[in-house]
Protein backbone atom coordinates (compact mmCIF):
# COMPACT_ATOMS: atom_id res chain seq x y z
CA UNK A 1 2.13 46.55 47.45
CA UNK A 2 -1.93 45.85 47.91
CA UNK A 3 -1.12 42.98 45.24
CA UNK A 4 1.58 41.13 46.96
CA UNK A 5 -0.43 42.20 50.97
CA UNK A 6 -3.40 40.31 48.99
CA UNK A 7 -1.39 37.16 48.43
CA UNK A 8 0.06 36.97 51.01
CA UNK A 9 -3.57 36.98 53.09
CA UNK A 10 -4.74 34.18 51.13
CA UNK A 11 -1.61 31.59 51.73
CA UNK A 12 -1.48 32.20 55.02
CA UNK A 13 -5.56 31.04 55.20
CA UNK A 14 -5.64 27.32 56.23
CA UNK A 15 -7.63 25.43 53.07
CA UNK A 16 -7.54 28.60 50.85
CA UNK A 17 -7.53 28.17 47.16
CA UNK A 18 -4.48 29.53 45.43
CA UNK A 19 -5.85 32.03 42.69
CA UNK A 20 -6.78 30.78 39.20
CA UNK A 21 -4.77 31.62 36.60
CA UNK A 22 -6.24 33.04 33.25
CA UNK A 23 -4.36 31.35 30.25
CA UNK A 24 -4.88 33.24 27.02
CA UNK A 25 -7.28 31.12 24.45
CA UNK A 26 -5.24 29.20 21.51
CA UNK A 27 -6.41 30.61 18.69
CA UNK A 28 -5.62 29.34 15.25
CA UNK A 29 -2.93 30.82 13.36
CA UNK A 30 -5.20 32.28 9.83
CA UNK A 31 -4.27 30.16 6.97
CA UNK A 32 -2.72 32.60 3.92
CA UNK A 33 -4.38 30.31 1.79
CA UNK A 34 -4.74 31.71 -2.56
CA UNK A 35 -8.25 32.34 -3.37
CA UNK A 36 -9.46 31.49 -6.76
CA UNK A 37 -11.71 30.87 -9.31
CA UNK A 38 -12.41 27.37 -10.79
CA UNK A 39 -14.02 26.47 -14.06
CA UNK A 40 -13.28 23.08 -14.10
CA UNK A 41 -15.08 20.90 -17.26
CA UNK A 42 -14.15 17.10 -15.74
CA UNK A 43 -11.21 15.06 -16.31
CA UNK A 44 -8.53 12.99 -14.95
CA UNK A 45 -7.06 13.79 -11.67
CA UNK A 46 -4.05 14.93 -13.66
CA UNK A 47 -6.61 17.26 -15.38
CA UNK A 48 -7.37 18.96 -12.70
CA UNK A 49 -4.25 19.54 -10.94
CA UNK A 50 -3.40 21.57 -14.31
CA UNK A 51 -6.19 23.24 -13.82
CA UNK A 52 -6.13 24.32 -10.70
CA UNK A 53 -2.46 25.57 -10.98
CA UNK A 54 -3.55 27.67 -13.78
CA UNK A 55 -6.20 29.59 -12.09
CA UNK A 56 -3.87 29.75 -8.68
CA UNK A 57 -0.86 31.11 -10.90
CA UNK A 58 1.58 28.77 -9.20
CA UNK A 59 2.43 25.34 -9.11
CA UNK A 60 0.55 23.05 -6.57
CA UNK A 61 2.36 19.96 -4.69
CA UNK A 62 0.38 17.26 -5.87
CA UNK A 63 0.72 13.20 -6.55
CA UNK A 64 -1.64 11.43 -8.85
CA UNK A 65 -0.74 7.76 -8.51
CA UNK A 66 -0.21 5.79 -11.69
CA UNK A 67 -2.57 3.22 -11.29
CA UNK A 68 -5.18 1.87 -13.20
CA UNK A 69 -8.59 3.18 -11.64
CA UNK A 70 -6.77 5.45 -9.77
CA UNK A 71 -4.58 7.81 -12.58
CA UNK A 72 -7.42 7.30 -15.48
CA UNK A 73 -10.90 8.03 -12.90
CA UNK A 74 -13.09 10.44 -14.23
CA UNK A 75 -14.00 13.53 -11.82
CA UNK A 76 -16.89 15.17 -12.46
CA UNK A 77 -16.74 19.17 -13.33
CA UNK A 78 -16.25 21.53 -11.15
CA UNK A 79 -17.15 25.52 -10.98
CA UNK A 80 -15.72 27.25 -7.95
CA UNK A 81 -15.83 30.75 -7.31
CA UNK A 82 -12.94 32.46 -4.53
CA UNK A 83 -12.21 29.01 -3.03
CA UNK A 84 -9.12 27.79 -1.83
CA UNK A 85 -7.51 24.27 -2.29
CA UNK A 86 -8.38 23.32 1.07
CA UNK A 87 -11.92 23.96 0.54
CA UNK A 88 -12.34 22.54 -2.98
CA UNK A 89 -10.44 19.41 -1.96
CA UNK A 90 -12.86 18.81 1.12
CA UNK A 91 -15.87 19.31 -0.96
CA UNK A 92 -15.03 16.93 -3.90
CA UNK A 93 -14.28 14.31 -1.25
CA UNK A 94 -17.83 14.99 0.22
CA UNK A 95 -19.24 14.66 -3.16
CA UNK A 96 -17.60 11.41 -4.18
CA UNK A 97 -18.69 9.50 -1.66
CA UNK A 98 -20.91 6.30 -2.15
CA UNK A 99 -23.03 3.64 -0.09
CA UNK A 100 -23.05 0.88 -2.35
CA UNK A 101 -25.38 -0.87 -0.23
CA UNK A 102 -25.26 -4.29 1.63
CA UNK A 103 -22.67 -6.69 0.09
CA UNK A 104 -22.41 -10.27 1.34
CA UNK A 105 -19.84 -10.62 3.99
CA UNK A 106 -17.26 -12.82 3.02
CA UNK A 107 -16.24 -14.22 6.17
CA UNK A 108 -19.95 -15.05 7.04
CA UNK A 109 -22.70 -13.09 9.40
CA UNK A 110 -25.44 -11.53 7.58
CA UNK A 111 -24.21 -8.66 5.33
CA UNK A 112 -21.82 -5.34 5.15
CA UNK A 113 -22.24 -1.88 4.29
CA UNK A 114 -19.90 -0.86 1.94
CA UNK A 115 -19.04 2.42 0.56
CA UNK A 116 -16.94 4.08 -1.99
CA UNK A 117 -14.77 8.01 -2.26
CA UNK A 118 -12.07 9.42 -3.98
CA UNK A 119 -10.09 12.80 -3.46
CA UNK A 120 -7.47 14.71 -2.12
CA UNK A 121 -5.24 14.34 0.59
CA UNK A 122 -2.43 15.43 2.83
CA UNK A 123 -0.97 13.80 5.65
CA UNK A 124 -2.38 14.17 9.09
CA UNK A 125 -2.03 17.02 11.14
CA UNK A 126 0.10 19.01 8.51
CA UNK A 127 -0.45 22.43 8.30
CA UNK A 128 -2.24 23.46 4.94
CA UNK A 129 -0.57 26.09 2.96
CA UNK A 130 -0.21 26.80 -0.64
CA UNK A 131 3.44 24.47 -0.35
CA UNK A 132 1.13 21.67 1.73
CA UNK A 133 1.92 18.20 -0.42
CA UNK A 134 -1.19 16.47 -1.77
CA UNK A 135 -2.08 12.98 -2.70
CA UNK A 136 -4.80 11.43 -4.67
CA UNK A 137 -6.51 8.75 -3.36
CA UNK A 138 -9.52 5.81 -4.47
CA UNK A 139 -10.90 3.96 -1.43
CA UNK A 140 -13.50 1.01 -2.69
CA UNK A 141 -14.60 -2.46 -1.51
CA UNK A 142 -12.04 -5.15 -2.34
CA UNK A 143 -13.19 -8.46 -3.51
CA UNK A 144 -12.87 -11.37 -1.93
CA UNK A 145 -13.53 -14.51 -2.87
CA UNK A 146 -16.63 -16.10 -0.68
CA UNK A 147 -15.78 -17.86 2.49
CA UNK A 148 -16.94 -21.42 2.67
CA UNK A 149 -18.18 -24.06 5.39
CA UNK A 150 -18.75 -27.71 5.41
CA UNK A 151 -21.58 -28.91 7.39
CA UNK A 152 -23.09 -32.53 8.38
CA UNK A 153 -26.90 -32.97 8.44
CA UNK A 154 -27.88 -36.62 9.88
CA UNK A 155 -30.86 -37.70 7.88
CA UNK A 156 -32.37 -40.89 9.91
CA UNK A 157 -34.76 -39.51 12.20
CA UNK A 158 -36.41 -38.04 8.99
CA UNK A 159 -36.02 -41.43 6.77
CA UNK A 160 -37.23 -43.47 9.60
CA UNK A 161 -40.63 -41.29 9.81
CA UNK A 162 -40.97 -42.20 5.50
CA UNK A 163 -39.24 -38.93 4.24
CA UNK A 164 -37.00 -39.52 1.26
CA UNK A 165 -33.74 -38.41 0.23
CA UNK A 166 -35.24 -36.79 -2.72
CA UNK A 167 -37.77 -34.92 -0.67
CA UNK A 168 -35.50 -32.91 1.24
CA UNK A 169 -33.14 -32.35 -1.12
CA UNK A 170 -36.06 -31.01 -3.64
CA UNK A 171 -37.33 -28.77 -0.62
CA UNK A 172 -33.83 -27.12 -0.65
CA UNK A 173 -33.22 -26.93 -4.13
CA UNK A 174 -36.59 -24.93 -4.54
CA UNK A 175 -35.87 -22.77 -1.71
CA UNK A 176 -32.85 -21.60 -2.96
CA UNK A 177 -34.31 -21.11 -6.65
CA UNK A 178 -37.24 -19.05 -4.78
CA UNK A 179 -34.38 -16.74 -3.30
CA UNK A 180 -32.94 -16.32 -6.21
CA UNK A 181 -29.67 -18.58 -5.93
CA UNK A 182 -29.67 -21.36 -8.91
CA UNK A 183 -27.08 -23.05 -7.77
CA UNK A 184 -27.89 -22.75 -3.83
CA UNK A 185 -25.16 -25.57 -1.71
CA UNK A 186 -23.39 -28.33 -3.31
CA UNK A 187 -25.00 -31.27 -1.33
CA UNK A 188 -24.55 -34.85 -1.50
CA UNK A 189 -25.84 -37.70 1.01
CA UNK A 190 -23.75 -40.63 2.60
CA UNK A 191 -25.41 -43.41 2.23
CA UNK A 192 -23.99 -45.46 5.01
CA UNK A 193 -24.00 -42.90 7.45
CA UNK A 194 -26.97 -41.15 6.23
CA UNK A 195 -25.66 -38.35 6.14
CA UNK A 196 -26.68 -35.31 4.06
CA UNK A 197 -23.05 -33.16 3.56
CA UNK A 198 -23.13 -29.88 2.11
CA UNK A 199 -20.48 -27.15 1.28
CA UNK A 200 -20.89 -23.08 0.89
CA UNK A 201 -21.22 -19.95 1.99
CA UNK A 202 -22.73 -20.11 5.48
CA UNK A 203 -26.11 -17.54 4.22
CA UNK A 204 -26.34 -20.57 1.57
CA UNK A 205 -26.77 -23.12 4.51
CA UNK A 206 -29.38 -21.73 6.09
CA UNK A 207 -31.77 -22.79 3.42
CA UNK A 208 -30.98 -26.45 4.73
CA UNK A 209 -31.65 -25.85 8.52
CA UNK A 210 -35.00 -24.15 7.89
CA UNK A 211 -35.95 -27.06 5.97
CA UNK A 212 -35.02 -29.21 8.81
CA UNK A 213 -36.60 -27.21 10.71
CA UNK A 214 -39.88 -27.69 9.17
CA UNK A 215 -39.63 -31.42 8.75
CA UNK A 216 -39.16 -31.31 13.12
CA UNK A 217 -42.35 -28.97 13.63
CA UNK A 218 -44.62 -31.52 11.27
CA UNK A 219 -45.96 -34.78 13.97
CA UNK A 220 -46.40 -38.42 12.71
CA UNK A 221 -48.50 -40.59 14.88
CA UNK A 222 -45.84 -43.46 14.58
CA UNK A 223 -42.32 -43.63 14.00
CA UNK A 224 -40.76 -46.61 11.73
CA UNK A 225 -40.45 -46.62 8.47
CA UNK A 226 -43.70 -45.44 6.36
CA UNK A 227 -43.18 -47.90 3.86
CA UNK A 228 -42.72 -50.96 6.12
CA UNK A 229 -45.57 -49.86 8.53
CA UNK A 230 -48.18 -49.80 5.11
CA UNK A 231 -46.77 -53.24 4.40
CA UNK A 232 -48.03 -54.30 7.73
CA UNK A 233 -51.28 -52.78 6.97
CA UNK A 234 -51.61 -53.99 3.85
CA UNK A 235 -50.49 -57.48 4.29
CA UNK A 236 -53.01 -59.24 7.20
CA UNK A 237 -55.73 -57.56 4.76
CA UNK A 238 -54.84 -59.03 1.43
CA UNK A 239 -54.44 -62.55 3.27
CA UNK A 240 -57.54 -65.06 3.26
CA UNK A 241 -58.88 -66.45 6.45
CA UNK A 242 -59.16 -70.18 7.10
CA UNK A 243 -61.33 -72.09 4.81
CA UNK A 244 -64.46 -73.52 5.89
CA UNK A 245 -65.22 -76.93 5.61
CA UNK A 246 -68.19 -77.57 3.76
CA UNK A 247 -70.97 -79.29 5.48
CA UNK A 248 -72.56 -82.66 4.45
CA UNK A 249 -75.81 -82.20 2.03
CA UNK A 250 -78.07 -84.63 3.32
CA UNK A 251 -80.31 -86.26 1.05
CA UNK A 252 -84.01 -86.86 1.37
CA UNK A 253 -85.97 -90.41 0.52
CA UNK A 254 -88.76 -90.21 -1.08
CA UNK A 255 -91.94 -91.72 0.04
CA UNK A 256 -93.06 -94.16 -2.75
């Protein structure tokens, strides 16, 4: 009676708060999970399904595809001591995995980190038991081939101010050797547009806009072609003046 007087005080409040109401805490049902003992010397993934069975004393659901690099990998041995499968599979996962460092990205942008793992797993949210179903799994970088551009560089402003062909294309060619790229972009100019093309990976390219670059930051004190201006030069120089006439030798009398 003082329980259901209490409630009935507080609804008939104006603004009152109806009373919380404690919910019990989820907890976890325990996992009944078979402790053992591994001594595992390193072998296929096969291998160590077999061996794990063995020191479980029942069968586990597993599935090794048959792949190649995925059947044939070689795991690396194993010595567990009152572990489960749950706990074993977790910490070869952990173990397996590998930053291969930055790769080239092949659709262009700088670089990617790339990493590499292997293991066991079981779908998601599935409750792990002895009966849980297993698969084996190799995650790795896939290769793909490089992702190329085509870009249009137009040369005149830099002919015009006495820079050759061969000049820049030298200048690139050396500053792809110096980065270690022998090859560096295929290039090739256009003559009658005077254009310089090139094709390749768009890191590859860059080595042509810093040149250009460069060639912008450096000042001439005239613009023209360098060539014709020193024939300019050279020409009024290497031309003789106007001949002087020669003047009259007079001649003296002698006095007898």
């Amino acid at each position: 009676m003082l329980i259901i007087l209490i409630q009935g005080t507080l609804h008939a409040q104006p603004g009152a708060q109806p009373p919380r109401r404690i919910l019990p805490q989820q907890v976890a049902p325990e996992t009944s999970l078979t402790k053992f003992d591994l001594d595992f010397r390193g072998g296929t993934p096969s291998d160590l399904v077999a061996a794990i069975q063995k020191a479980m004393g029942k069968p586990l659901n597993a599935i090794v595809p048959d792949e190649p690099g995925v059947a044939d990998l070689h795991l690396p041995a194993l010595k567990m001591k009152n572990v489960d499968v749950q706990q074993l599979f977790n910490a070869l996962e952990g173990a397996s995995e590998r930053q291969l460092g930055p790769m080239p990205n092949p659709y262009g942008g700088g670089s990617t980190v790339a990493s590499s793992r292997y293991g066991f797993r079981t779908g998601a949210g599935a409750q792990i038991s002895d009966d849980t179903i297993w698969y084996f799994y190799v995650s790795k970088p896939v290769h793909q081939e490089p992702y190329k551009i085509c870009r249009f560089y137009p040369l005149a402003p830099y002919l015009d101010r006495g820079i050759t062909v061969d000049d820049i294309t030298t200048a690139i060619k050396t500053g792809s050797k110096m980065l270690g790229d022998e090859e560096g972009p295929s290039i090739s100019f256009h003559k009658d547009t005077k254009l310089l093309i090139a094709t390749g990976e768009p890191a590859k390219l860059e080595i042509i806009d810093s040149v250009l670059r460069a060639l912008d930051s450096v000042k001439t004190v005239a613009t023209g072609n360098f060539q014709e201006r020193l024939r300019d030069i050279v020409k009024p120089a290497a031309q003789p003046g106007p001949a002087e006439k020669p003047k009259p030798v007079e001649k003296k009398t002698e006095e007898k």
